[in-house]
PDB file of N, CA and C in Angstrom:
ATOM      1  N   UNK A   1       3.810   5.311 -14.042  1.00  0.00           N
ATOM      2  CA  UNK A   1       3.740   5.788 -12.668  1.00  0.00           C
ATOM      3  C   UNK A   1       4.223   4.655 -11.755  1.00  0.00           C
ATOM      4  N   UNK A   2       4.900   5.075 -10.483  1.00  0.00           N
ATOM      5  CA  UNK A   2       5.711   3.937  -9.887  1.00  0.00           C
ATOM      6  C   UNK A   2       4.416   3.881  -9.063  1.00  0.00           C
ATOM      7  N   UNK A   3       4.986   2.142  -8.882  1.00  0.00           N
ATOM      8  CA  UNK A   3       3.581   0.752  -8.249  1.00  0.00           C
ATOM      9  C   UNK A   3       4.430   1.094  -6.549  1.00  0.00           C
ATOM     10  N   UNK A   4       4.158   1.086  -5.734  1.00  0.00           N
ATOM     11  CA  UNK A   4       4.360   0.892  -4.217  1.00  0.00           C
ATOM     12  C   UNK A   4       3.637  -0.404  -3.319  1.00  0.00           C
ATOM     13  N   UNK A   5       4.792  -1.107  -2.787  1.00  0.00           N
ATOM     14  CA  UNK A   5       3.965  -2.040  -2.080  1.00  0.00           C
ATOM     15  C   UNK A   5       3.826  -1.150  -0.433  1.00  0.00           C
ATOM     16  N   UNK A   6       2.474  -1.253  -0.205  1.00  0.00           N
ATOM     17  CA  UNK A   6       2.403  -0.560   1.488  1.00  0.00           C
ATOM     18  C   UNK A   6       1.883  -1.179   2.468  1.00  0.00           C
ATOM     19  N   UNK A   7       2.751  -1.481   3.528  1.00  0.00           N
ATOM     20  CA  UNK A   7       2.447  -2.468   4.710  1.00  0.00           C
ATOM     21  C   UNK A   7       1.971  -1.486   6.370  1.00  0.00           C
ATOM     22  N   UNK A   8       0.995  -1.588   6.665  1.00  0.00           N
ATOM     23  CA  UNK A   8       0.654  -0.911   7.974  1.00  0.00           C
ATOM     24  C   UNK A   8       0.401  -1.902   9.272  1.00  0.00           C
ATOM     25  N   UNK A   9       0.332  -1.965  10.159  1.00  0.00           N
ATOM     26  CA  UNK A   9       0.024  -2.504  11.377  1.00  0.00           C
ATOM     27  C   UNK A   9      -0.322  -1.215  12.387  1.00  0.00           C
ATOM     28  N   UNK A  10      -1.691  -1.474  12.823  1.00  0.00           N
ATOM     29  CA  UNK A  10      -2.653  -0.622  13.342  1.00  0.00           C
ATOM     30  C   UNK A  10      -1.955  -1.318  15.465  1.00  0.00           C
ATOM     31  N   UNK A  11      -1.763  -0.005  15.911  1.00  0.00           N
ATOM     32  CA  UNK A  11      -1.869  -0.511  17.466  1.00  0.00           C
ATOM     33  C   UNK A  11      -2.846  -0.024  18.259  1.00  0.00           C
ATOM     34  N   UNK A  12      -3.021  -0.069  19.277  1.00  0.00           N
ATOM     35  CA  UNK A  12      -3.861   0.878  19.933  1.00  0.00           C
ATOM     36  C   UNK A  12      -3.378   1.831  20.370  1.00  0.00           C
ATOM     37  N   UNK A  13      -4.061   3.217  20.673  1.00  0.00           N
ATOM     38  CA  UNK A  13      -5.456   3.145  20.998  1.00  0.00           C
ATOM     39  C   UNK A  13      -6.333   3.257  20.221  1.00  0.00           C
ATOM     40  N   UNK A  14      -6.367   3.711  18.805  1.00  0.00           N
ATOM     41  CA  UNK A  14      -7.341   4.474  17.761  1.00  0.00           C
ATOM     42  C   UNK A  14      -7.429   2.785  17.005  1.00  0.00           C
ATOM     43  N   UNK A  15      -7.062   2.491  16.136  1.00  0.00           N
ATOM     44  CA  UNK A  15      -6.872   1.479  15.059  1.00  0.00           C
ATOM     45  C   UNK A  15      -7.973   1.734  14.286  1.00  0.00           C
ATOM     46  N   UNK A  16      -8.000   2.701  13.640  1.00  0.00           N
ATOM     47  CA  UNK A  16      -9.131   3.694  13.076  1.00  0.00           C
ATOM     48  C   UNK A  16      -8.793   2.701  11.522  1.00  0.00           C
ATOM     49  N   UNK A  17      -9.097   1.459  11.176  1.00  0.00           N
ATOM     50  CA  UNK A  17      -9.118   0.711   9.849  1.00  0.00           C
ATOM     51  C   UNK A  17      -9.678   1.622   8.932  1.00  0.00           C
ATOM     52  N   UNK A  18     -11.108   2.465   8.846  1.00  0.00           N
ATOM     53  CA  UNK A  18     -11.234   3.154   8.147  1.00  0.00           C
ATOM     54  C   UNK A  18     -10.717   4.001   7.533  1.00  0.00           C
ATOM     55  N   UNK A  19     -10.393   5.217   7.937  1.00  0.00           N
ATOM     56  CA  UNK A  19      -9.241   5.899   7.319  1.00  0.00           C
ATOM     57  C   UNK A  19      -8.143   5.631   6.686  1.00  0.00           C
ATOM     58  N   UNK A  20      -7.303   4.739   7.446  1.00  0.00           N
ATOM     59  CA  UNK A  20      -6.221   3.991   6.379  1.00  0.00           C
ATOM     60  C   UNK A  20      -6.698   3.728   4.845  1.00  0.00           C
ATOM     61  N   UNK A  21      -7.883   2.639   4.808  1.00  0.00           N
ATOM     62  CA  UNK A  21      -8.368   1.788   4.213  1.00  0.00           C
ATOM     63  C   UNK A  21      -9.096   2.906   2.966  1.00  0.00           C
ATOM     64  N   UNK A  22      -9.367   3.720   3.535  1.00  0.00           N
ATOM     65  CA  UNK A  22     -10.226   5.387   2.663  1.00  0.00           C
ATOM     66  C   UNK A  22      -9.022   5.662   2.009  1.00  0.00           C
ATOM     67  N   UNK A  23      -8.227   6.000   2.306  1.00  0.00           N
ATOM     68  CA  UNK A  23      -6.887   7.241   2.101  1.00  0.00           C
ATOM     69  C   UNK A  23      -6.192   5.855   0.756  1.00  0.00           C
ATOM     70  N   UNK A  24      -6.169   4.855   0.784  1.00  0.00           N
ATOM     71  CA  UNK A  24      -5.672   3.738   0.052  1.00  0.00           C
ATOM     72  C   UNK A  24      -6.380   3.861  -1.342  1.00  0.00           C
ATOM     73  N   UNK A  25      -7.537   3.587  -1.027  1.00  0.00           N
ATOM     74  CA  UNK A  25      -8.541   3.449  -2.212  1.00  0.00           C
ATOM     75  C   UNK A  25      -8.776   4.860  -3.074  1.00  0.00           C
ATOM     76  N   UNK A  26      -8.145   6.354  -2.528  1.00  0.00           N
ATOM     77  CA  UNK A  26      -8.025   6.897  -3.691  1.00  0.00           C
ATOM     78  C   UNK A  26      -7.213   6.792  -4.124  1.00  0.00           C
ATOM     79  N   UNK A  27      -6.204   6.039  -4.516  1.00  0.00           N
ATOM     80  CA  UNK A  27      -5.000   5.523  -5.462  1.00  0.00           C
ATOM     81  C   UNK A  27      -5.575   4.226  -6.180  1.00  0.00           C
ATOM     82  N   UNK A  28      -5.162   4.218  -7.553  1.00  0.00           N
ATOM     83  CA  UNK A  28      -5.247   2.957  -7.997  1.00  0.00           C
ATOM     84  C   UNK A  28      -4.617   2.158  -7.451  1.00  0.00           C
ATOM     85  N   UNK A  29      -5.073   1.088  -6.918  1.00  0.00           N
ATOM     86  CA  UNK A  29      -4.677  -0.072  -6.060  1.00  0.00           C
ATOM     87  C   UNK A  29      -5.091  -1.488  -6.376  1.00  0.00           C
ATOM     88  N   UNK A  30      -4.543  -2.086  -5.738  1.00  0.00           N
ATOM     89  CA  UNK A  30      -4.943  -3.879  -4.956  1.00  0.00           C
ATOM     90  C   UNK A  30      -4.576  -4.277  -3.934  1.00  0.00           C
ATOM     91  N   UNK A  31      -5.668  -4.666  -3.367  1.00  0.00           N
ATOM     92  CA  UNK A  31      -5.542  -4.949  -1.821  1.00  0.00           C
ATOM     93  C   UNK A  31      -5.109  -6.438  -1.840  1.00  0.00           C
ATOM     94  N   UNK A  32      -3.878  -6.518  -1.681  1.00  0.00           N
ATOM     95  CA  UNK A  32      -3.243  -7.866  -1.855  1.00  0.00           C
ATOM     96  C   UNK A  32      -3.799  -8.825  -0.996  1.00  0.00           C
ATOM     97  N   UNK A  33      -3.601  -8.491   0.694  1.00  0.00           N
ATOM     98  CA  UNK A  33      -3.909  -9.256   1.835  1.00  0.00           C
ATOM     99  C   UNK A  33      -3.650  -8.393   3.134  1.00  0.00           C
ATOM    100  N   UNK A  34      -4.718  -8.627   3.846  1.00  0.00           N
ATOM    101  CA  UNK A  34      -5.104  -8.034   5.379  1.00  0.00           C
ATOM    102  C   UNK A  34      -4.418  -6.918   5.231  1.00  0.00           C
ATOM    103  N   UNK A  35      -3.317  -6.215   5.639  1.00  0.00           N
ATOM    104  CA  UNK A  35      -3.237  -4.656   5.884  1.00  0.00           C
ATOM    105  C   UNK A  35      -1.976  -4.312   4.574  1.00  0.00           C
ATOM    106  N   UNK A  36      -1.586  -5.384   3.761  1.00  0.00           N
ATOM    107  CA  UNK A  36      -0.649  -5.413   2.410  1.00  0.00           C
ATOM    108  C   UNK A  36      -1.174  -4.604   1.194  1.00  0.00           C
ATOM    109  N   UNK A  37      -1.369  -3.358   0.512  1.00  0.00           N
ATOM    110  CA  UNK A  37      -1.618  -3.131  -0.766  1.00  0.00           C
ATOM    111  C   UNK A  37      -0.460  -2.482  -1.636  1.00  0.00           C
ATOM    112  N   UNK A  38      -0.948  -2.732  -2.843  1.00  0.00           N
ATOM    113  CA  UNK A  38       0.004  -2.154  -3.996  1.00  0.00           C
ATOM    114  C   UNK A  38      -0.929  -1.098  -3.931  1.00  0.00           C
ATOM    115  N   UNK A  39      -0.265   0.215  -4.242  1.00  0.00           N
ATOM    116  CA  UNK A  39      -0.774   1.458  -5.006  1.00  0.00           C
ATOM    117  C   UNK A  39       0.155   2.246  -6.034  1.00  0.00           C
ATOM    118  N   UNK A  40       0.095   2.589  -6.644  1.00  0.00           N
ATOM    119  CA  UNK A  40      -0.060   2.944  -8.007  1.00  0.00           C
ATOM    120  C   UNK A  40      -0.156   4.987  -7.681  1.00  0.00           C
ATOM    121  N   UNK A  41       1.117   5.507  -7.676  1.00  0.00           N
ATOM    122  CA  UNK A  41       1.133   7.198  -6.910  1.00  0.00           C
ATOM    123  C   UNK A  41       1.932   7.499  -8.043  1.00  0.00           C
ATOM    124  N   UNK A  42       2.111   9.153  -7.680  1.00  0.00           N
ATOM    125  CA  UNK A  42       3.124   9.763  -8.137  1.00  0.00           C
ATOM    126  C   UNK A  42       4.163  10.279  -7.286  1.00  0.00           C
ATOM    127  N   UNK A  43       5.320  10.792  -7.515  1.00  0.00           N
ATOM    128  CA  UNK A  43       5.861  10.871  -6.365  1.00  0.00           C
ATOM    129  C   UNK A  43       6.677  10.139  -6.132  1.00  0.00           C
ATOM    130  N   UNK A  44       7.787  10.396  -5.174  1.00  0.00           N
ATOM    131  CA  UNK A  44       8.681   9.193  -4.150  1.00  0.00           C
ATOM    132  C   UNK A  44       8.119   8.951  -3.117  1.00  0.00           C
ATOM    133  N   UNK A  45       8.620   7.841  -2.825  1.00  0.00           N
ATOM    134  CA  UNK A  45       8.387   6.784  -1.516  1.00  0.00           C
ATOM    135  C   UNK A  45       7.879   7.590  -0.451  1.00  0.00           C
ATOM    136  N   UNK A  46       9.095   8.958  -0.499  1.00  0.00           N
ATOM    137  CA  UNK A  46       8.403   9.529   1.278  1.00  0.00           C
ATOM    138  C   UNK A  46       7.296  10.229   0.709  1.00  0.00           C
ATOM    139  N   UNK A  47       6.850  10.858  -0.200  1.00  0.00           N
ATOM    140  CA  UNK A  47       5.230  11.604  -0.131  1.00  0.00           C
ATOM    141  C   UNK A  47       4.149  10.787   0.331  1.00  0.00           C
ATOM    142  N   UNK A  48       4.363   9.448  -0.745  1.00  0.00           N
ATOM    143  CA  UNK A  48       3.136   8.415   0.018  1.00  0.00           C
ATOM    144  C   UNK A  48       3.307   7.986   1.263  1.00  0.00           C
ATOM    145  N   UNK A  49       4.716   7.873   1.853  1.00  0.00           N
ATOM    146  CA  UNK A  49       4.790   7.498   3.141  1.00  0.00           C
ATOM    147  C   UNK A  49       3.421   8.405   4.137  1.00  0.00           C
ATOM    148  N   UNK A  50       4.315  10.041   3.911  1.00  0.00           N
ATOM    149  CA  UNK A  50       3.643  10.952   4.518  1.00  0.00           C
ATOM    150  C   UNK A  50       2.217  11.167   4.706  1.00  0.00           C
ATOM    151  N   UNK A  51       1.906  11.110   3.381  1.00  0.00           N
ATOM    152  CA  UNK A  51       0.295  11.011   2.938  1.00  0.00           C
ATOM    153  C   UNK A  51      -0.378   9.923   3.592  1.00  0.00           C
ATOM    154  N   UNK A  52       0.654   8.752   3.717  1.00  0.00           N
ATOM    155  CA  UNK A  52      -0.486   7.701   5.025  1.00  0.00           C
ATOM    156  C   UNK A  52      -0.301   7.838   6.012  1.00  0.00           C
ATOM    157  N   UNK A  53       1.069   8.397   6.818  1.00  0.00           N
ATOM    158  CA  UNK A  53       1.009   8.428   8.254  1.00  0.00           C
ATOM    159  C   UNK A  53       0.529   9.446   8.733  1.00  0.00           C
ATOM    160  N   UNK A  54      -0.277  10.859   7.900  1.00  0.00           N
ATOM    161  CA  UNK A  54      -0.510  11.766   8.143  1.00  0.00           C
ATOM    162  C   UNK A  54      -2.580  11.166   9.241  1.00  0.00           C
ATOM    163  N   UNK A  55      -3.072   9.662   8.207  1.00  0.00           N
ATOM    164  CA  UNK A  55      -4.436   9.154   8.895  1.00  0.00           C
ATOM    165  C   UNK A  55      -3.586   8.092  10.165  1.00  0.00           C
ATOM    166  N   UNK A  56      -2.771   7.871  10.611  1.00  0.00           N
ATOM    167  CA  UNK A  56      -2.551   6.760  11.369  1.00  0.00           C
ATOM    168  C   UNK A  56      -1.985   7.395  12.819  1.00  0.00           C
ATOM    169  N   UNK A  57      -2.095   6.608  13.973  1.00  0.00           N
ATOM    170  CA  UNK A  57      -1.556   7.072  14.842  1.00  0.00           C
ATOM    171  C   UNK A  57      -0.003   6.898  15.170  1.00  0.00           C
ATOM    172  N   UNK A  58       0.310   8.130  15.950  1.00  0.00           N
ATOM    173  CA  UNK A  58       1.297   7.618  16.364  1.00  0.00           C
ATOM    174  C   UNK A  58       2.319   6.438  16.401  1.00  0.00           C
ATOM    175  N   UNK A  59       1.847   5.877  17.119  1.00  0.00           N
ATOM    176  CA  UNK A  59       2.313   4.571  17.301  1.00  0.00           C
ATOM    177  C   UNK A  59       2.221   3.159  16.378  1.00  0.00           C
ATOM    178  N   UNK A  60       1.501   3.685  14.894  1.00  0.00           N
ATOM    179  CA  UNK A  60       1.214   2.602  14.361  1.00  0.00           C
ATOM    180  C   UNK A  60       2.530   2.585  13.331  1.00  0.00           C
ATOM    181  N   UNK A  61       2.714   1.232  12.550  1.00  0.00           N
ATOM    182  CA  UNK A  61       3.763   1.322  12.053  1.00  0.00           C
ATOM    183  C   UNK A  61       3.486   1.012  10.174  1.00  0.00           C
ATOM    184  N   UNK A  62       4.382   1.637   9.635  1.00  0.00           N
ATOM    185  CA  UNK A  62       3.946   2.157   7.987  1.00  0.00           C
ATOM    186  C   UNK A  62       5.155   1.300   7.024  1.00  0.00           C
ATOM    187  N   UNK A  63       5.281   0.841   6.177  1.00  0.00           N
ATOM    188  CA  UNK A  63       6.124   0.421   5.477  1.00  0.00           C
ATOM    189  C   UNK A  63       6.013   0.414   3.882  1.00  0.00           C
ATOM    190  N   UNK A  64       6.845   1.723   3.260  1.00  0.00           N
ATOM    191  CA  UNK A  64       6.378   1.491   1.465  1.00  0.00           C
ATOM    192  C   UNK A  64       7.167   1.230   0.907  1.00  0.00           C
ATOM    193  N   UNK A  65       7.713   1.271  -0.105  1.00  0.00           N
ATOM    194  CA  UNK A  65       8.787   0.216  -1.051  1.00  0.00           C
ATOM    195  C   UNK A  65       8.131   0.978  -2.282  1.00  0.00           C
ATOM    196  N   UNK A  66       8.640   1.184  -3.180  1.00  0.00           N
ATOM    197  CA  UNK A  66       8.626   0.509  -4.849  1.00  0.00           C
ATOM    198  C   UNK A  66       8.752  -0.564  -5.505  1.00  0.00           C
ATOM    199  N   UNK A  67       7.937  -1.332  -6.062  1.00  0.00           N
ATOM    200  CA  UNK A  67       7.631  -2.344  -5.837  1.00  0.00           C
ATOM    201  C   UNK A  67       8.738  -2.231  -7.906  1.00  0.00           C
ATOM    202  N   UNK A  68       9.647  -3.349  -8.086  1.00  0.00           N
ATOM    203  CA  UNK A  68      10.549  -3.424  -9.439  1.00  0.00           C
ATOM    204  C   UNK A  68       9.779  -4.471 -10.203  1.00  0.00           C
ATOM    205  N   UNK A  69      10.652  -4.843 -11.426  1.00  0.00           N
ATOM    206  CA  UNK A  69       9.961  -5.732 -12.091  1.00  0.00           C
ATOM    207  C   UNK A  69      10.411  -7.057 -11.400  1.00  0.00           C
ATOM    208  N   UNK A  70      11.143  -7.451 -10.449  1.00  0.00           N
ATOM    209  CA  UNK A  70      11.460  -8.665  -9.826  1.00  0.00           C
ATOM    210  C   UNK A  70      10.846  -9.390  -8.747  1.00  0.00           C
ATOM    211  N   UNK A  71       9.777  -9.317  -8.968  1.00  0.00           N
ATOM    212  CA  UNK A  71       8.683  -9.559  -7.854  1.00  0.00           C
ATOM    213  C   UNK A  71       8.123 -10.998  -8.070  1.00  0.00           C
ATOM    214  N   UNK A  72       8.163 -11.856  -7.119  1.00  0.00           N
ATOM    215  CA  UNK A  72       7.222 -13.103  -6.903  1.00  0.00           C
ATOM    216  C   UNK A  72       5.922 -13.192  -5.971  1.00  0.00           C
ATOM    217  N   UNK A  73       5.250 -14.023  -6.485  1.00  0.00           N
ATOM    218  CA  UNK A  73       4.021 -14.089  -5.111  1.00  0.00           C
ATOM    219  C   UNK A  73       3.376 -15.774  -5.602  1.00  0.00           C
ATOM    220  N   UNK A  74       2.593 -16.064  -4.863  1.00  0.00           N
ATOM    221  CA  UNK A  74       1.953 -17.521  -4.657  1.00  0.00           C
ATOM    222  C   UNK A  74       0.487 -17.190  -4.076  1.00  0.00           C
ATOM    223  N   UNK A  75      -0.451 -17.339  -5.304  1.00  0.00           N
ATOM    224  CA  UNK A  75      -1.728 -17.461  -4.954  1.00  0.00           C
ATOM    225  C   UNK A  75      -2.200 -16.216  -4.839  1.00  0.00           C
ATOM    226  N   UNK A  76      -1.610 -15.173  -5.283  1.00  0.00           N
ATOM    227  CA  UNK A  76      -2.348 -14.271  -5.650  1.00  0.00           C
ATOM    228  C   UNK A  76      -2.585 -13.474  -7.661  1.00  0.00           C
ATOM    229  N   UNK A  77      -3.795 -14.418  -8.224  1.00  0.00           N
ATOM    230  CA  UNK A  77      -4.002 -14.131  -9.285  1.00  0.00           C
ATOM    231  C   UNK A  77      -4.786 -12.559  -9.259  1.00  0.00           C
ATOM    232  N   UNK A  78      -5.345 -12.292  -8.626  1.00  0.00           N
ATOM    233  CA  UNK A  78      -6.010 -10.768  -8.779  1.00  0.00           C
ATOM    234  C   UNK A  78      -4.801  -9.981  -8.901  1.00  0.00           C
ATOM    235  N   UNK A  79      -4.102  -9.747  -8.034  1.00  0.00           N
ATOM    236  CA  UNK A  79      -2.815  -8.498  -7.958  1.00  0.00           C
ATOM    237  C   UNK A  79      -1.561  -8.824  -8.622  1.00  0.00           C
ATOM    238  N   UNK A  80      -1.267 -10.162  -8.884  1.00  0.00           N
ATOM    239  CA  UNK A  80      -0.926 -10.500  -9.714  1.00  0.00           C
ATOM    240  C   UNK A  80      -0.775 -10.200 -11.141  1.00  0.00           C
ATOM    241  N   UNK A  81      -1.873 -10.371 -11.474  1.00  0.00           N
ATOM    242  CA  UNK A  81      -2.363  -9.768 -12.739  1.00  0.00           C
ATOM    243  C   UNK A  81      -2.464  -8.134 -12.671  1.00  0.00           C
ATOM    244  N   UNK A  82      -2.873  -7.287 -11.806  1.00  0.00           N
ATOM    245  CA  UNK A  82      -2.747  -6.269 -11.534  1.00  0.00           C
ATOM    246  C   UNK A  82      -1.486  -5.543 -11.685  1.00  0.00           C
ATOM    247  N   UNK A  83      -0.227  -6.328 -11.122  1.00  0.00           N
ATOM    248  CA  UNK A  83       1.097  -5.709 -11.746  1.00  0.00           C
ATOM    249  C   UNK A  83       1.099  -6.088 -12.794  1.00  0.00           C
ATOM    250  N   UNK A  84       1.259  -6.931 -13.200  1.00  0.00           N
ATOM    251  CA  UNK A  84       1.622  -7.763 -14.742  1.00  0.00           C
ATOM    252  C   UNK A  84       0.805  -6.703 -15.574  1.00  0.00           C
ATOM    253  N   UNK A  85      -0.344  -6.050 -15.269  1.00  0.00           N
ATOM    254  CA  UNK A  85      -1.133  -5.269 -16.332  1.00  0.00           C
ATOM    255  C   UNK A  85       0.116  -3.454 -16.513  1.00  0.00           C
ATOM    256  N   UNK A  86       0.641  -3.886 -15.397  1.00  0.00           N
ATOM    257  CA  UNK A  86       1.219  -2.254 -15.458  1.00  0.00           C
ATOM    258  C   UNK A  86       2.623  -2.531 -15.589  1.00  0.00           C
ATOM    259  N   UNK A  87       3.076  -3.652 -16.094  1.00  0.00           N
ATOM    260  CA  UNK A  87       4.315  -3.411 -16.843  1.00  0.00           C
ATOM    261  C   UNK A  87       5.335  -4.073 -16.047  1.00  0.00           C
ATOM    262  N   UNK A  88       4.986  -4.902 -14.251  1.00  0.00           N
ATOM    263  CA  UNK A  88       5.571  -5.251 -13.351  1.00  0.00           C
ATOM    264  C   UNK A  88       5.935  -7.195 -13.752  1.00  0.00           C
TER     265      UNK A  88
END
């Protein structure tokens, strides 16, 4: 199943963290850092897009990717290991 990296930035007026943060955690995930997670969907890019901007406002801004096997990071052993377990 394809890994997605998903980047949000909350504006005002709502910045409803909860919901985002809900709607995330039913996907297998890792919460890399502050509003950064990998999840783990089925599907292309735009369903999960949809599926998160469907909790966010307006004005907030969404960013997903498929995350390949060519990926670096620094100092993160949890998610790290988290791709590395799924084949990344």
């Amino acid at each position: 199943m394809p890994i997605y990296l998903v980047a949000y930035d909350l504006n005002n007026p709502g910045q409803n963290y909860e919901r985002i943060t809900q709607t995330l955690k039913g996907f297998a995930h890792c919460h890399a850092q502050g509003s950064v997670w990998f999840v783990e969907a089925k599907g292309p890019t735009t369903a999960l897009r949809d599926a998160l901007a469907a909790v966010l406002d307006a004005n907030d801004k969404l960013f997903v990717d498929e995350v390949s096997g060519a990926w670096a990071g620094k100092s993160m052993p949890v998610c790290g290991k988290w791709l590395n377990d799924r084949g990344l």
